[in-house]
Protein backbone atom coordinates (compact mmCIF):
# COMPACT_ATOMS: atom_id res chain seq x y z
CA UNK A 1 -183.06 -113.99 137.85
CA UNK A 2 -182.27 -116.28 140.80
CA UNK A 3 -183.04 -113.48 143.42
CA UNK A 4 -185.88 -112.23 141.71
CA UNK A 5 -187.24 -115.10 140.77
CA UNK A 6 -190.29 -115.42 138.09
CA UNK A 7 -191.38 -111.69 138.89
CA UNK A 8 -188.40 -110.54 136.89
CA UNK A 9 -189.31 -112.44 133.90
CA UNK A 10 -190.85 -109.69 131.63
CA UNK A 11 -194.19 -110.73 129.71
CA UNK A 12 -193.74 -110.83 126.02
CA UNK A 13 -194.99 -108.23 123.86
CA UNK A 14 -196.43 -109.43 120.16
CA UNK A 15 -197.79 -107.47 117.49
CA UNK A 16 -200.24 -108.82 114.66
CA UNK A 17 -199.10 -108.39 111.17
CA UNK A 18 -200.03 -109.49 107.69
CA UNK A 19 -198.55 -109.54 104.14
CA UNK A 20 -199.69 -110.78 100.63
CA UNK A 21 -198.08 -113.30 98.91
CA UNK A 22 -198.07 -115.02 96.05
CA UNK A 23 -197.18 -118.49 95.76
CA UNK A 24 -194.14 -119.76 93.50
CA UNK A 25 -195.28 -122.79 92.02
CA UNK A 26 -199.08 -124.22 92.76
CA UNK A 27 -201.66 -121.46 94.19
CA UNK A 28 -202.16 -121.99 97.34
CA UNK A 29 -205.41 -123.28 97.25
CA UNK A 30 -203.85 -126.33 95.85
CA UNK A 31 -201.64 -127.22 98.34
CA UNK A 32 -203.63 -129.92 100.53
CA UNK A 33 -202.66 -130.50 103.68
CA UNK A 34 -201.51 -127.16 103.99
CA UNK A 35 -199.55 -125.89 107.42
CA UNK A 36 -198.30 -122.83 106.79
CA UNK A 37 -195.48 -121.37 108.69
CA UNK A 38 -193.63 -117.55 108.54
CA UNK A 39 -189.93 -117.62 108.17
CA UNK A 40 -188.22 -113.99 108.97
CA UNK A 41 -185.26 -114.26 106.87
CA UNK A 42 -182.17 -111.85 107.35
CA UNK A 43 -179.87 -111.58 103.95
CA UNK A 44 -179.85 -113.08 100.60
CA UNK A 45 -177.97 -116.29 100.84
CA UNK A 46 -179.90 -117.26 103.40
CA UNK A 47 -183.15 -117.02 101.33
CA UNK A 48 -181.51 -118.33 98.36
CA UNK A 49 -181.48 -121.62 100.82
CA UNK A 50 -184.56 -121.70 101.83
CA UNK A 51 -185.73 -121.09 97.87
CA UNK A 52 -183.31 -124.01 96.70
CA UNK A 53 -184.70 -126.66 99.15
CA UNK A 54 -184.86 -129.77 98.47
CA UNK A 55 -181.60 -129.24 97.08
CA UNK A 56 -178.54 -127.21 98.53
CA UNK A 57 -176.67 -124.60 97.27
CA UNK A 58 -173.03 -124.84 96.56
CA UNK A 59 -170.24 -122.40 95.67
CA UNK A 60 -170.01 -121.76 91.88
CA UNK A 61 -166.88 -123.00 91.01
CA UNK A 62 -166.61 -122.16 87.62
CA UNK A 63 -166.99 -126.06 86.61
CA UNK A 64 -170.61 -126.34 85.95
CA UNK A 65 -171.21 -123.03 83.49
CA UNK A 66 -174.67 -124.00 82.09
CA UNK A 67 -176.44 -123.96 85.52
CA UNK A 68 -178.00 -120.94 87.15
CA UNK A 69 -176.16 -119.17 89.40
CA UNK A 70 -177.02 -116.88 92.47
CA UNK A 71 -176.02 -112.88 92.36
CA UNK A 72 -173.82 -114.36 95.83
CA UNK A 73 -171.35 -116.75 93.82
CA UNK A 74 -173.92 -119.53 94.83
CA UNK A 75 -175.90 -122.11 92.90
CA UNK A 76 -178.39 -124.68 93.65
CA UNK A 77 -176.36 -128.04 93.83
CA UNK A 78 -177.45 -131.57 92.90
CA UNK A 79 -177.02 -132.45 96.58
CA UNK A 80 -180.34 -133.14 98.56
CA UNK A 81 -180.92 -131.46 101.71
CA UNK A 82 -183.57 -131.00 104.43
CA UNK A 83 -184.56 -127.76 106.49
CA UNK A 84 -182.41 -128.69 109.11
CA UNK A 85 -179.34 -128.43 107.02
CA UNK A 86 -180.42 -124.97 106.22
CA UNK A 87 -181.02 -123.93 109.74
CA UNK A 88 -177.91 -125.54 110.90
CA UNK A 89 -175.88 -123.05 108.61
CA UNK A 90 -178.06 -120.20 108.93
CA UNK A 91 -179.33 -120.80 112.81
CA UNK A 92 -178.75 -116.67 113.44
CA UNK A 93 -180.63 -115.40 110.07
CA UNK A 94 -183.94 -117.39 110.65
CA UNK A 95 -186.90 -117.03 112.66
CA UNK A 96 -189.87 -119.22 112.64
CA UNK A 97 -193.72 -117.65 113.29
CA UNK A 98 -195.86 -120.75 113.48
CA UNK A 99 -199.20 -118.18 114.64
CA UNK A 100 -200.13 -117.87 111.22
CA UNK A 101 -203.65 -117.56 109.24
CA UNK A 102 -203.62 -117.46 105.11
CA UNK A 103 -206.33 -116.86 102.96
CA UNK A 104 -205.65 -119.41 100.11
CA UNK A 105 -207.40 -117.41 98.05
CA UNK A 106 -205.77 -113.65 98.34
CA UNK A 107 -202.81 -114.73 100.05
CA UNK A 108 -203.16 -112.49 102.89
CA UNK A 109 -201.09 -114.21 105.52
CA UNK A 110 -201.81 -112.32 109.62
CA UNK A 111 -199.27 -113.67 112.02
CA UNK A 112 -197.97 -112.36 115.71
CA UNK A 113 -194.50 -111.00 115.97
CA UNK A 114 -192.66 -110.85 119.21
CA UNK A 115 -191.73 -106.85 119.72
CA UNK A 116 -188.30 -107.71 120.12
CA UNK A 117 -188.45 -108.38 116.32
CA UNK A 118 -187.91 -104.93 114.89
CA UNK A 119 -189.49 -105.53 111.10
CA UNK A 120 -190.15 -101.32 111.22
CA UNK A 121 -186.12 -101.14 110.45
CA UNK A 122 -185.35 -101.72 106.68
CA UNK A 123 -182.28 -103.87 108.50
CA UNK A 124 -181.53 -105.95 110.91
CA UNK A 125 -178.04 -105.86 110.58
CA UNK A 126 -175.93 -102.76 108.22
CA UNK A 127 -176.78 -103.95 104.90
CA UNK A 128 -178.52 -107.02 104.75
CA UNK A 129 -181.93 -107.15 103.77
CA UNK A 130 -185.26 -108.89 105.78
CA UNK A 131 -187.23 -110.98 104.23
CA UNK A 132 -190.79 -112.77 104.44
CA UNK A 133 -191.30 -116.61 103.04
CA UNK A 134 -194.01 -119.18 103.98
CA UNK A 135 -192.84 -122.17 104.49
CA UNK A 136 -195.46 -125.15 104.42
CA UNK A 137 -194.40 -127.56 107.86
CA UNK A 138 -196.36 -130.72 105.63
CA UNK A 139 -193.64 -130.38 102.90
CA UNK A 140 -190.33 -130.42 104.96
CA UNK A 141 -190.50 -126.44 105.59
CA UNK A 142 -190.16 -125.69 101.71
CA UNK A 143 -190.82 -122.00 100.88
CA UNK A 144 -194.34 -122.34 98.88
CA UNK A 145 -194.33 -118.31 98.25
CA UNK A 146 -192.34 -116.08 96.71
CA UNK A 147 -190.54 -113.84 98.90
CA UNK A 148 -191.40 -110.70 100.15
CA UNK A 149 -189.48 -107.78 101.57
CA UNK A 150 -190.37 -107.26 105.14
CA UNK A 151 -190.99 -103.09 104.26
CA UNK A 152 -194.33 -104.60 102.93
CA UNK A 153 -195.43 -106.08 106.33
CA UNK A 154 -198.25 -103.94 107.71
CA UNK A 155 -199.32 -103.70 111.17
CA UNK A 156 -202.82 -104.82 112.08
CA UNK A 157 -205.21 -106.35 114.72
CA UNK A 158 -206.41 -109.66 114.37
């Protein structure tokens, strides 16, 4: 890069997408301010955090059999947490898209995608599975939809 300088910086290459969603707990419509943002999640516990914000999960340890726990040995703990706890343990399995338009009242959500993102591939890594969430930047980055597999993103132009 040094000898080549800025020339050998390639341009990035996006792609528009969109997905319907359905919200988990008010309809979308609802939520006022709302700032929606795309989180690309790769794997299941790292969803499961993102779904159990404000509060973090913790190992099920046997001790606590009345409360739900995750199909991972997990469970939502009484311990309060922030996004940045999540992304500090899961830094590799999230991506943020921040380019994002919703229809509040379909749930139709278009957003860009960097290329380098391959959503086309049912995995990113052997065996773990992609998924879509919006997040909502006014409420601390909680997940205000349920989450969607990223085989239902479709490709589109905006």
């Amino acid at each position: 890069l040094q000898e080549m300088g800025v020339s050998a910086l390639d341009v990035a290459q996006y792609s528009a997408y969109y997905a319907f969603l359905k919200h988990r707990r008010l309809p979308f419509g609802d939520l006022r301010p709302l700032m929606p943002i795309i989180a690309m999640v790769w794997g299941n516990r790292a969803r499961d955090a993102l779904l159990a914000l404000p509060y973090l999960l913790e190992p099920n340890d046997g001790a606590h059999p009345n409360r739900s726990t995750g199909r991972n040995g997990w469970r939502r703990g009484s311990r309060l947490g922030s996004f940045a706890d999540v992304a500090r343990e899961h830094f590799g399995e999230i991506q943020l898209v921040d380019s994002v338009q919703l229809d509040v009242y379909t749930g139709r959500a278009w957003f860009l995608l960097s290329d380098s993102v391959n959503v086309s591939a049912p995995t990113r890594l052997a065996g773990v599975e992609t998924w879509i969430l919006l997040l909502d930047a006014s409420r601390g980055l909680q997940a205000v939809s349920c989450p969607v597999p990223a085989s239902e993103l479709r490709r589109c132009a905006l």
